[in-house]
N, C-alpha and C. Protein backbone atom coordinates (compact mmCIF):
# COMPACT_ATOMS: atom_id res chain seq x y z
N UNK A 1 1.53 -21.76 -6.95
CA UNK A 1 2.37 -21.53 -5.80
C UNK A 1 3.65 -20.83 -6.25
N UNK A 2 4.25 -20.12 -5.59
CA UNK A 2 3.68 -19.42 -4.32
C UNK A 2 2.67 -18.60 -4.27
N UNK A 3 2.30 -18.46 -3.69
CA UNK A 3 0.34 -17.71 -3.26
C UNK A 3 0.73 -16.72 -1.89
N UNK A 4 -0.31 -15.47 -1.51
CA UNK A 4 -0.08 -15.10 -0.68
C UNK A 4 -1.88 -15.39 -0.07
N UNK A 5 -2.19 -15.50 0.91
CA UNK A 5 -3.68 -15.79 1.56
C UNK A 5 -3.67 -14.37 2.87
N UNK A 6 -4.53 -13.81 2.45
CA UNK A 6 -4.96 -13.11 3.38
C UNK A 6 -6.29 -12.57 3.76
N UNK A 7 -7.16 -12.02 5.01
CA UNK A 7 -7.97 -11.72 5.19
C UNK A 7 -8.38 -10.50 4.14
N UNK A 8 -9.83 -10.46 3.73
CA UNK A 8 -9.74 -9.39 2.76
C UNK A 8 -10.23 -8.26 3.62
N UNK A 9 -10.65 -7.78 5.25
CA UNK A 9 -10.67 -6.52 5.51
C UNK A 9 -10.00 -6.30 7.17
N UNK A 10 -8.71 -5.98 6.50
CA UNK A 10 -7.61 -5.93 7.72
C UNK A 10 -6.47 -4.97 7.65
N UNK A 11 -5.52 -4.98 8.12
CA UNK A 11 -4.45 -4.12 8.12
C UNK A 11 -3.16 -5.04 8.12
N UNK A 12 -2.38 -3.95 8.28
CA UNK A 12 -0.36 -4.56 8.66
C UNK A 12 -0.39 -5.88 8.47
N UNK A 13 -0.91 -6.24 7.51
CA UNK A 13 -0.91 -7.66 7.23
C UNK A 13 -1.16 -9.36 8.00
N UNK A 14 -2.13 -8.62 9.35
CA UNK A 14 -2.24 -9.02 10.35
C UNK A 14 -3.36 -10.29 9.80
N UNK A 15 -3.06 -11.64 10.08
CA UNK A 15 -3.26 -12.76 9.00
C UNK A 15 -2.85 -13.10 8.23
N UNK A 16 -1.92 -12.66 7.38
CA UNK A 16 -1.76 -12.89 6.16
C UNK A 16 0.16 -13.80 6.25
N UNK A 17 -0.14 -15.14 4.77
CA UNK A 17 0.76 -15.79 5.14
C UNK A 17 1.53 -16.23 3.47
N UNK A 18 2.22 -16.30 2.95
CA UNK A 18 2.67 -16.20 1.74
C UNK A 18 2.84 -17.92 2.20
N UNK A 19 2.63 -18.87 1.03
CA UNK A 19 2.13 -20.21 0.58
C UNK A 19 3.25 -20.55 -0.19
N UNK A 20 4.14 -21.55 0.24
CA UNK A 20 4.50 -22.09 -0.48
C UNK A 20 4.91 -23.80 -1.09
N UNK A 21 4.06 -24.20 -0.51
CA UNK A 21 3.77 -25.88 -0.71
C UNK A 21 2.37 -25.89 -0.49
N UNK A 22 1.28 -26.64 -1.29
CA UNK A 22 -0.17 -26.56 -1.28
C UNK A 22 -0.44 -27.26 -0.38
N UNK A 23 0.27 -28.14 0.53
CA UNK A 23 -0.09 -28.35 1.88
C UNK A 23 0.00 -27.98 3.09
N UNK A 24 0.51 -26.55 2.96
CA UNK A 24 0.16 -24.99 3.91
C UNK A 24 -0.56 -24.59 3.46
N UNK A 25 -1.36 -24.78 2.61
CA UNK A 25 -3.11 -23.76 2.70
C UNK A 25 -3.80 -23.56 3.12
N UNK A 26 -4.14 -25.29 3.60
CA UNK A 26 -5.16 -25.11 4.60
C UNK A 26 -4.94 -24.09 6.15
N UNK A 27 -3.58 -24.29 6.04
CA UNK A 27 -3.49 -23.97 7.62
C UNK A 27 -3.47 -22.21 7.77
N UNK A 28 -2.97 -21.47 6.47
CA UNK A 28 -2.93 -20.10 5.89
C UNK A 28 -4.25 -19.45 5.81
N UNK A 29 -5.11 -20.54 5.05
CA UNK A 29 -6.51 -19.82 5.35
C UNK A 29 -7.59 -19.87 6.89
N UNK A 30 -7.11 -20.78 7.13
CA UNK A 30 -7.31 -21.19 9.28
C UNK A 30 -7.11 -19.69 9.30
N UNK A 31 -5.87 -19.18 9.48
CA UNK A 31 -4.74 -18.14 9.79
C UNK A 31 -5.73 -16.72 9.45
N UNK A 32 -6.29 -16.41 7.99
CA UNK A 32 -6.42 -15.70 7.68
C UNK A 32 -8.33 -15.60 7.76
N UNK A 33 -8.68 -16.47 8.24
CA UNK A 33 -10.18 -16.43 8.81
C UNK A 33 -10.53 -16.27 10.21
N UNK A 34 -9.23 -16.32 11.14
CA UNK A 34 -9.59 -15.98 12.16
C UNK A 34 -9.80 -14.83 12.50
N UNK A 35 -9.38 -13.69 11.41
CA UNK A 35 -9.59 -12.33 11.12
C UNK A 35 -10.85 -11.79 10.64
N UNK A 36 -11.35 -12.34 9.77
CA UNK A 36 -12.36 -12.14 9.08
C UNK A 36 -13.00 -13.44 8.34
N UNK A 37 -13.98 -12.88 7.77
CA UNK A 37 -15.32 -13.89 7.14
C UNK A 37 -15.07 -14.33 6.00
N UNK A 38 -14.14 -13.34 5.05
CA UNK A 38 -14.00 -13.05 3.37
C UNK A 38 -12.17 -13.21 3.68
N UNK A 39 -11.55 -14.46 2.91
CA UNK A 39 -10.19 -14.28 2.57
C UNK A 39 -9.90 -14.10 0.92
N UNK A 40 -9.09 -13.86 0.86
CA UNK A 40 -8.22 -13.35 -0.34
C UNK A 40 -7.10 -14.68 -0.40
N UNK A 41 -7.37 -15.06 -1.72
CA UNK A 41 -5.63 -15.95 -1.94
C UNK A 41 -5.25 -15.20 -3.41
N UNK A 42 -4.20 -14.86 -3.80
CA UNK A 42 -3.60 -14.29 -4.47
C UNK A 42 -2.53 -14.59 -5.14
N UNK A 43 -2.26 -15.17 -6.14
CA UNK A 43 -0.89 -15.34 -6.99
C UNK A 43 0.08 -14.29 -6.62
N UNK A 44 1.37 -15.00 -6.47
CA UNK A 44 2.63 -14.23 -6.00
C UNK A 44 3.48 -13.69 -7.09
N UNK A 45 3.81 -12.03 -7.27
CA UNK A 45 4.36 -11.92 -8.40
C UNK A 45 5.79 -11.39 -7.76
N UNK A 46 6.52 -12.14 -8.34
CA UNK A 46 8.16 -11.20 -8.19
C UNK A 46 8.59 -10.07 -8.68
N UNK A 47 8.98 -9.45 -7.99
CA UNK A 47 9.56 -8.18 -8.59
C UNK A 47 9.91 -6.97 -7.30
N UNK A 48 9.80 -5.74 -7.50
CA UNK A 48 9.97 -4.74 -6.46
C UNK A 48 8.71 -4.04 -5.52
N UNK A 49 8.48 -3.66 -4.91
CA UNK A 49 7.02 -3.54 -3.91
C UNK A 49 6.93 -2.06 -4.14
N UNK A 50 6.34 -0.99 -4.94
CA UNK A 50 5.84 0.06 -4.38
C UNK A 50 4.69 0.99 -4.46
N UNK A 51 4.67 1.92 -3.76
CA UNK A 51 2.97 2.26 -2.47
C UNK A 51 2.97 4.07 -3.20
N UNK A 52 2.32 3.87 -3.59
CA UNK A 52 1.90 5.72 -3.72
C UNK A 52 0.91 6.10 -2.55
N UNK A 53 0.80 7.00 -2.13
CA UNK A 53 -0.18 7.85 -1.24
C UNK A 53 -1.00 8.73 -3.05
N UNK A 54 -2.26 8.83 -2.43
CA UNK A 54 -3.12 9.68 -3.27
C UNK A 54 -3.45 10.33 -2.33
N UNK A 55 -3.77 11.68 -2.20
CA UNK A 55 -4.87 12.88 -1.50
C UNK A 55 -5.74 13.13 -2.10
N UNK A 56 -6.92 13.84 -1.98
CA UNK A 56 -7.98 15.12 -2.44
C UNK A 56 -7.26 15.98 -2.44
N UNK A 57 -6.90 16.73 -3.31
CA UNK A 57 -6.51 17.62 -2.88
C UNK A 57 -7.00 19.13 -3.70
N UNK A 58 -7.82 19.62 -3.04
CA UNK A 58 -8.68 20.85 -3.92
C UNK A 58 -9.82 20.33 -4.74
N UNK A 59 -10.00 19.17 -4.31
CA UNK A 59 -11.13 18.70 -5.28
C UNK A 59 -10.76 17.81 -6.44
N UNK A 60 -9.18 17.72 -6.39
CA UNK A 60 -8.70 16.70 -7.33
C UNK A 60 -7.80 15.38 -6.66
N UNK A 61 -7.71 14.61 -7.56
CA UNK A 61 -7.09 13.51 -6.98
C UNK A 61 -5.47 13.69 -7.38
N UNK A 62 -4.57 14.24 -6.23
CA UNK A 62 -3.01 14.32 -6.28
C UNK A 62 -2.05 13.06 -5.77
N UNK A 63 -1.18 12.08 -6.75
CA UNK A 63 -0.48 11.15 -6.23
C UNK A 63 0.69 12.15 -5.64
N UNK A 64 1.51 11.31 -4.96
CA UNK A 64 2.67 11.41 -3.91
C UNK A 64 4.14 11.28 -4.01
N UNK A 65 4.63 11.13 -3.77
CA UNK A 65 6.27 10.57 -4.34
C UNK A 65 6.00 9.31 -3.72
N UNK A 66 6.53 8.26 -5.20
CA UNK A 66 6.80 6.96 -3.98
C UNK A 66 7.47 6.62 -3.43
N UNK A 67 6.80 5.67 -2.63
CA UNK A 67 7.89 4.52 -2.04
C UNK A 67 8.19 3.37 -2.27
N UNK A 68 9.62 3.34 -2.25
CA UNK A 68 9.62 1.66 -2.83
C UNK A 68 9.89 1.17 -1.04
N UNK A 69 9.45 -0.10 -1.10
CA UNK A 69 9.33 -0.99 0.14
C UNK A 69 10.31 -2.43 -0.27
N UNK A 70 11.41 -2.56 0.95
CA UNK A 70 12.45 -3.71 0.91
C UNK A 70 12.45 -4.09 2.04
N UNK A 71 11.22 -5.40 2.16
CA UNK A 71 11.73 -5.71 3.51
C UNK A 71 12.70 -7.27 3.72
N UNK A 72 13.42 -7.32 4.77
CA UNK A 72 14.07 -8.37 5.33
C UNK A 72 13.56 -9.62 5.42
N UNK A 73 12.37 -9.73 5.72
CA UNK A 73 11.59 -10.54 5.56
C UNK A 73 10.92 -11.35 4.29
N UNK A 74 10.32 -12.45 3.95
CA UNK A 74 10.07 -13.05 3.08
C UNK A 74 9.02 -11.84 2.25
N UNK A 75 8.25 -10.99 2.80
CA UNK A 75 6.91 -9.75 2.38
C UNK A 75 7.10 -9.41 3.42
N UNK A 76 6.34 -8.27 2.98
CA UNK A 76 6.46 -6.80 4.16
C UNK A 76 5.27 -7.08 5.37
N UNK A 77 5.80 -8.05 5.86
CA UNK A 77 5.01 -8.43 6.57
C UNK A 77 4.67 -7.92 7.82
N UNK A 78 3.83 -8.18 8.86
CA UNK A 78 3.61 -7.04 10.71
C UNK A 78 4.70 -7.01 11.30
N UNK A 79 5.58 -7.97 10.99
CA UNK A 79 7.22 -7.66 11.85
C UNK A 79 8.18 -6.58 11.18
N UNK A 80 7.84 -6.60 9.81
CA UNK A 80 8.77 -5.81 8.98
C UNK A 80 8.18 -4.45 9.25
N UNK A 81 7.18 -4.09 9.02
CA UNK A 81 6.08 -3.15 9.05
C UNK A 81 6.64 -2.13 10.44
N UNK A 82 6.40 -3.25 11.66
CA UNK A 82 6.94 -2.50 12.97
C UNK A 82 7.87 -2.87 13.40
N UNK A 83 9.02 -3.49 13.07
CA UNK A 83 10.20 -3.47 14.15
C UNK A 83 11.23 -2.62 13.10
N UNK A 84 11.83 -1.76 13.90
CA UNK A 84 12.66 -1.02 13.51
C UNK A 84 13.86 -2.48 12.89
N UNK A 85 14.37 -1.42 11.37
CA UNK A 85 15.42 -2.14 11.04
C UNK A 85 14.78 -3.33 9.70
N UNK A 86 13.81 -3.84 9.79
CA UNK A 86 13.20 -4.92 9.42
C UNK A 86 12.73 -4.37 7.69
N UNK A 87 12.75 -3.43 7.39
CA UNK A 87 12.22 -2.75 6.09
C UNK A 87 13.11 -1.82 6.04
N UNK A 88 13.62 -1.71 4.53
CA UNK A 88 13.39 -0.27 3.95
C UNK A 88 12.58 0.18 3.36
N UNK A 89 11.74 1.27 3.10
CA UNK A 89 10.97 2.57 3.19
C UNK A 89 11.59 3.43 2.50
N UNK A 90 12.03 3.37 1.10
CA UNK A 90 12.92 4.51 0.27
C UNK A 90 11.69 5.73 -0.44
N UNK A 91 11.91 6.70 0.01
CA UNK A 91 11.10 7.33 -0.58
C UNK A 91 12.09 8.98 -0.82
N UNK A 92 12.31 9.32 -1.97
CA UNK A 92 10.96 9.04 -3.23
C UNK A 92 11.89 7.49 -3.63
N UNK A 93 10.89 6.68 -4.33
CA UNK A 93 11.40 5.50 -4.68
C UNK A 93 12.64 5.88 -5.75
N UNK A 94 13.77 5.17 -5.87
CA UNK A 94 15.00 4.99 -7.33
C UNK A 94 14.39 3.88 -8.36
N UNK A 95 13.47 4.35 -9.01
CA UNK A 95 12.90 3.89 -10.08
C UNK A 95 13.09 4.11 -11.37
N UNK A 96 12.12 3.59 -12.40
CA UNK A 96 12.55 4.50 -13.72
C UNK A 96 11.51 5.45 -13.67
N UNK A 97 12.36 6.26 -14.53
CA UNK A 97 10.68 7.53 -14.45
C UNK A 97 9.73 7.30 -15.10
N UNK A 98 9.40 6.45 -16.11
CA UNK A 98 8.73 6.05 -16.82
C UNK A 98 7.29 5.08 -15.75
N UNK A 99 8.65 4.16 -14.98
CA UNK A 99 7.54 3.46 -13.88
C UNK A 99 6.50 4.12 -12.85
N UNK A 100 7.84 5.47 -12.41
CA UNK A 100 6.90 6.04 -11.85
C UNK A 100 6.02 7.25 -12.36
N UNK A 101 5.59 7.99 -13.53
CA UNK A 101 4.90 8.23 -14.11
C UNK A 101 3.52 7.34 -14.61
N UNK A 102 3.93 6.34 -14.59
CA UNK A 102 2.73 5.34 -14.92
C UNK A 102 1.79 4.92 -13.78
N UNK A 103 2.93 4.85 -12.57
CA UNK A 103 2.17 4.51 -11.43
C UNK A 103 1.18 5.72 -10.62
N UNK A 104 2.04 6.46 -10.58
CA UNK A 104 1.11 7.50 -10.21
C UNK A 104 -0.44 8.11 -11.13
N UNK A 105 -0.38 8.08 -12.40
CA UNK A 105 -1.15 7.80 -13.32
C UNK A 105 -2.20 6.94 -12.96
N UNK A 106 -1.92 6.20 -12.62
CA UNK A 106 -2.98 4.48 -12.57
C UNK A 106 -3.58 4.89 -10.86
N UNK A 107 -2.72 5.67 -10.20
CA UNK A 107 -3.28 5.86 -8.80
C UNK A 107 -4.21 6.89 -8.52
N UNK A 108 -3.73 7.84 -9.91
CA UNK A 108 -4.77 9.19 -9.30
C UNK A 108 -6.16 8.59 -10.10
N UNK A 109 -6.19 7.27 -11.37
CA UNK A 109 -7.24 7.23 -12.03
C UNK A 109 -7.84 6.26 -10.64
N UNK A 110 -7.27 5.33 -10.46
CA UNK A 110 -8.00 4.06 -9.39
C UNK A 110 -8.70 5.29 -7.89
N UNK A 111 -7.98 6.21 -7.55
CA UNK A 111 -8.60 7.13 -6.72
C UNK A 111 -9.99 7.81 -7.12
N UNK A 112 -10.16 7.53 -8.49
CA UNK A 112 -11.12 8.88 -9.05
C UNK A 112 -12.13 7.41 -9.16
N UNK A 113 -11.81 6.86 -9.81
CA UNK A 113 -12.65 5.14 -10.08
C UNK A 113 -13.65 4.85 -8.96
N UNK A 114 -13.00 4.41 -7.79
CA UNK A 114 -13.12 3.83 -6.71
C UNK A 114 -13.83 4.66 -5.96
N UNK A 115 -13.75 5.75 -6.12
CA UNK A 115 -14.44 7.18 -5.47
C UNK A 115 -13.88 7.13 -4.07
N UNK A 116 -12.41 7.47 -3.86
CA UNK A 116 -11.50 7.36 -2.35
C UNK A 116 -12.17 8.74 -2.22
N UNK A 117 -11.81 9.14 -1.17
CA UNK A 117 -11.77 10.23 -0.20
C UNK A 117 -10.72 10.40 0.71
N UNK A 118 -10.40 11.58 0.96
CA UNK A 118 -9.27 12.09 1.94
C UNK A 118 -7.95 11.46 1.48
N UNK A 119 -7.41 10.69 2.02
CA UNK A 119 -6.21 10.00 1.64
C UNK A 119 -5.68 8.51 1.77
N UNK A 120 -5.26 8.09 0.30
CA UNK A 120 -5.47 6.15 0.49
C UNK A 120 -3.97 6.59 0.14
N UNK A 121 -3.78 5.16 0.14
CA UNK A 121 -2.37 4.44 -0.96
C UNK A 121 -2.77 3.10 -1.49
N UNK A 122 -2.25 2.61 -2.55
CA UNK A 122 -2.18 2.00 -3.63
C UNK A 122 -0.83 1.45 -3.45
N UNK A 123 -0.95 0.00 -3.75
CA UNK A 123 0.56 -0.64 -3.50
C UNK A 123 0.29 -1.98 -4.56
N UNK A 124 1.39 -1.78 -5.35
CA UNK A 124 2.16 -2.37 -6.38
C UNK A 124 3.27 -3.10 -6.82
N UNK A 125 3.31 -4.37 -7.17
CA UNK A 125 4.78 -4.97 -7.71
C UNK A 125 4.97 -4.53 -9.03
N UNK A 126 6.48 -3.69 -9.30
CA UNK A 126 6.99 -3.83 -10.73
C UNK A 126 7.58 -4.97 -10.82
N UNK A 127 8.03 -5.22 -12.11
CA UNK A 127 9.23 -6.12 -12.45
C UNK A 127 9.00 -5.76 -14.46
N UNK A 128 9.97 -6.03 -14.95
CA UNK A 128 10.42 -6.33 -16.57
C UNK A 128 8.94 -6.43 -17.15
N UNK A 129 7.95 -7.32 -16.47
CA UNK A 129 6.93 -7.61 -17.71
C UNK A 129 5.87 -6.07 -17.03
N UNK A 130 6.02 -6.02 -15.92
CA UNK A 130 5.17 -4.61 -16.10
C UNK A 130 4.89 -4.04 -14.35
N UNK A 131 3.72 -3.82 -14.41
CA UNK A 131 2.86 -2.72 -13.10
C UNK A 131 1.98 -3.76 -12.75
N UNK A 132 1.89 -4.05 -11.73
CA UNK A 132 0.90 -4.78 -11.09
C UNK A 132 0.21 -4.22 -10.00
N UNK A 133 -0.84 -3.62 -10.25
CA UNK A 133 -1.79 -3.41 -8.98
C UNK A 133 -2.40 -4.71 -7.77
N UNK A 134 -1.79 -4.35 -6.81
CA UNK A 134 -1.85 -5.31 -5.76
C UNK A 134 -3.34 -4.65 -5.02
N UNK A 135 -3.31 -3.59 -3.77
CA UNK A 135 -4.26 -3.05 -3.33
C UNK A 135 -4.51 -1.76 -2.84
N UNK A 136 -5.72 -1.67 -2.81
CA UNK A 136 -5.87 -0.03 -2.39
C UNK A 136 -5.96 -0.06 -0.40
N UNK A 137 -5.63 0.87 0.25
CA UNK A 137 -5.25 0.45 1.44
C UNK A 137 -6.39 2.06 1.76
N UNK A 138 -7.41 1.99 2.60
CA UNK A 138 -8.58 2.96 2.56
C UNK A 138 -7.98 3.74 3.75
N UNK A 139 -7.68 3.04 4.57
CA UNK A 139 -7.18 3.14 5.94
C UNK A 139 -5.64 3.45 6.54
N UNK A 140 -4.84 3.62 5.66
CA UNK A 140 -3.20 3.99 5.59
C UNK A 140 -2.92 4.49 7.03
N UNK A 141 -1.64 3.99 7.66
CA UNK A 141 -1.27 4.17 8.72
C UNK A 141 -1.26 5.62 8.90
N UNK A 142 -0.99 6.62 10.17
CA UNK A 142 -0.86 8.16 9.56
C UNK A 142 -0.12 8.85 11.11
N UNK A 143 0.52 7.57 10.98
CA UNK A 143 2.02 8.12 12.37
C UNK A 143 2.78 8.99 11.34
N UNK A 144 3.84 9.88 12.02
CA UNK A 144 4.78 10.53 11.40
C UNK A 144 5.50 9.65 10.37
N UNK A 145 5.88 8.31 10.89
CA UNK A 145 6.80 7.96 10.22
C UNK A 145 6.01 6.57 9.66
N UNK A 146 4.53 6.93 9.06
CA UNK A 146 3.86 5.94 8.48
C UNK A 146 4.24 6.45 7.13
N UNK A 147 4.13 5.73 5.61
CA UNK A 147 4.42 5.66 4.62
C UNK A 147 4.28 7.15 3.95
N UNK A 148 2.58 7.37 3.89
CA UNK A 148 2.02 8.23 3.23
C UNK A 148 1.81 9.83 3.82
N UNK A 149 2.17 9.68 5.52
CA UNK A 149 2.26 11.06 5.97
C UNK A 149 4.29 11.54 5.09
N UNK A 150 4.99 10.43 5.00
CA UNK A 150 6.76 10.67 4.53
C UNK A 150 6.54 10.91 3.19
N UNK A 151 5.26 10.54 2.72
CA UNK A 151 5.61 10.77 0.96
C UNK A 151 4.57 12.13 0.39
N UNK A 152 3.82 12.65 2.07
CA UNK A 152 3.15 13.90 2.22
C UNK A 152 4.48 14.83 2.32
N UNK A 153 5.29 14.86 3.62
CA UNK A 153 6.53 15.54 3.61
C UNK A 153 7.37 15.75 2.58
N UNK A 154 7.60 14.72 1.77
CA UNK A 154 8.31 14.62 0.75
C UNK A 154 8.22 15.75 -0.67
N UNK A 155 6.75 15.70 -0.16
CA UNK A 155 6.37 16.61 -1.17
C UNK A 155 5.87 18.12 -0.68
N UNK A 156 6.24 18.31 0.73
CA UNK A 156 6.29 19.70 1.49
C UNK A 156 5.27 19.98 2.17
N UNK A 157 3.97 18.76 2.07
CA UNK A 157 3.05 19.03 2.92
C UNK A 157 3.22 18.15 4.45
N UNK A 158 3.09 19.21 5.16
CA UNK A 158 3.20 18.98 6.97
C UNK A 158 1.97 17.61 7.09
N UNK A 159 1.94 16.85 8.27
CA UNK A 159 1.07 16.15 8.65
C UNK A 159 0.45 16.98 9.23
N UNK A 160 -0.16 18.00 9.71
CA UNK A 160 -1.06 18.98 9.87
C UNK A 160 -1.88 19.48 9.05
N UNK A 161 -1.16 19.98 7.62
CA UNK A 161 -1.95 19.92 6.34
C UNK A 161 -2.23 19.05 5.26
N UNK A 162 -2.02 17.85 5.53
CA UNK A 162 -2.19 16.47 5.14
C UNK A 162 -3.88 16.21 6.60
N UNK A 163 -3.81 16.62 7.19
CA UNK A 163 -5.23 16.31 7.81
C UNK A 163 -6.06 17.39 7.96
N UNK A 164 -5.78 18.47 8.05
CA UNK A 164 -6.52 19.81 7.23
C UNK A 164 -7.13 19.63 6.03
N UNK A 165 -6.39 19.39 4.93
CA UNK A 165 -7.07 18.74 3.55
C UNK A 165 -7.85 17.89 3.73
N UNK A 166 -7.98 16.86 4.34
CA UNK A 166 -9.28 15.82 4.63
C UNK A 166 -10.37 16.14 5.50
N UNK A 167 -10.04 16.56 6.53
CA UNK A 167 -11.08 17.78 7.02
C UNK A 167 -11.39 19.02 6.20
N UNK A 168 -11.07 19.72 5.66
CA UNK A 168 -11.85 20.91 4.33
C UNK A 168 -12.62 19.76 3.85
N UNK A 169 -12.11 18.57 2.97
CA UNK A 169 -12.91 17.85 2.20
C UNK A 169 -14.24 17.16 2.89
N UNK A 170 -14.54 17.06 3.96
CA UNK A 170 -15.00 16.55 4.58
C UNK A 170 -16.13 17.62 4.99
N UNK A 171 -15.96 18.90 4.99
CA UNK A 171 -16.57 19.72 6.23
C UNK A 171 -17.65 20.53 4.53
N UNK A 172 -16.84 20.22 3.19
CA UNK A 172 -17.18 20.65 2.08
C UNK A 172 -18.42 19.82 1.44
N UNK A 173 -18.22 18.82 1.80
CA UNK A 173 -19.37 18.34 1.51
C UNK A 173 -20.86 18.12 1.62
């Protein structure tokens, strides 16, 4: 403890409840099965939260600028996620470069691994002892002002050609 319990095929964290006395578990996994069949409980690591976007891009796997994620909340949880104010969303993340060289590294290999398509993100706790791969997200929000279309901009591609590229990839196959 602390633990985080969540459904393992869902979104915005919709179920999911961070544990911190082992006699909220039961009621966390209640929580996180009313979602789905398959939950996830997960050791809680401290440190800073951040999300690369990966693309296809030309046939290769291109990471993104990150983002580091600070929310108000205990985790970036469905309130932080959508109510204005409730998160910061720094992108490109103020990291070390070292962290983020590594991370992006580990994202374009877990993209090539996993065999993604079109465009995921990958979300991660740093801290002092290291990189922690948390999860790959298949399904990434893709409003203007969702994570991975800002860390598409960031890097000069329009959300128009951020879904152009997945359509070529798509129409190429």
């Amino acid at each position: 403890m602390p633990c985080f319990v969540k459904p393992n095929n869902g979104g915005s964290s919709v179920g999911m409840s961070k544990v911190e006395q082992p006699g909220s578990l039961p009621v966390a996994v209640e929580k996180a099965f009313a979602e789905d069949d398959h939950v996830l409980v997960e050791g809680y690591i401290p440190g800073r939260e951040i999300s690369c976007g990966v693309i296809n891009y030309h046939g290769m796997a291109r990471s993104l600028p990150l983002t580091e994620i600070i929310s108000k909340n205990e985790f970036f949880d469905y309130e932080a996620k959508y109510t204005e104010g409730m998160a910061e969303e720094i992108t490109p993340a103020q990291i070390p470069a070292e962290i983020e060289q590594h991370c992006r590294l580990t994202s374009e290999m877990l993209f090539e691994k996993l065999n993604c398509k079109g465009f995921v993100r990958f979300d991660y706790i740093f801290n002092d002892a290291g990189l922690y791969f948390l999860e790959v997200n298949t399904i990434p929000g893709l409003s203007p002002n969702s994570i991975v279309p800002r860390q598409a901009k960031e890097e000069g591609i329009s959300l128009r050609e951020l879904f152009s590229m997945a359509i070529e990839q798509s129409l190429s196959k």
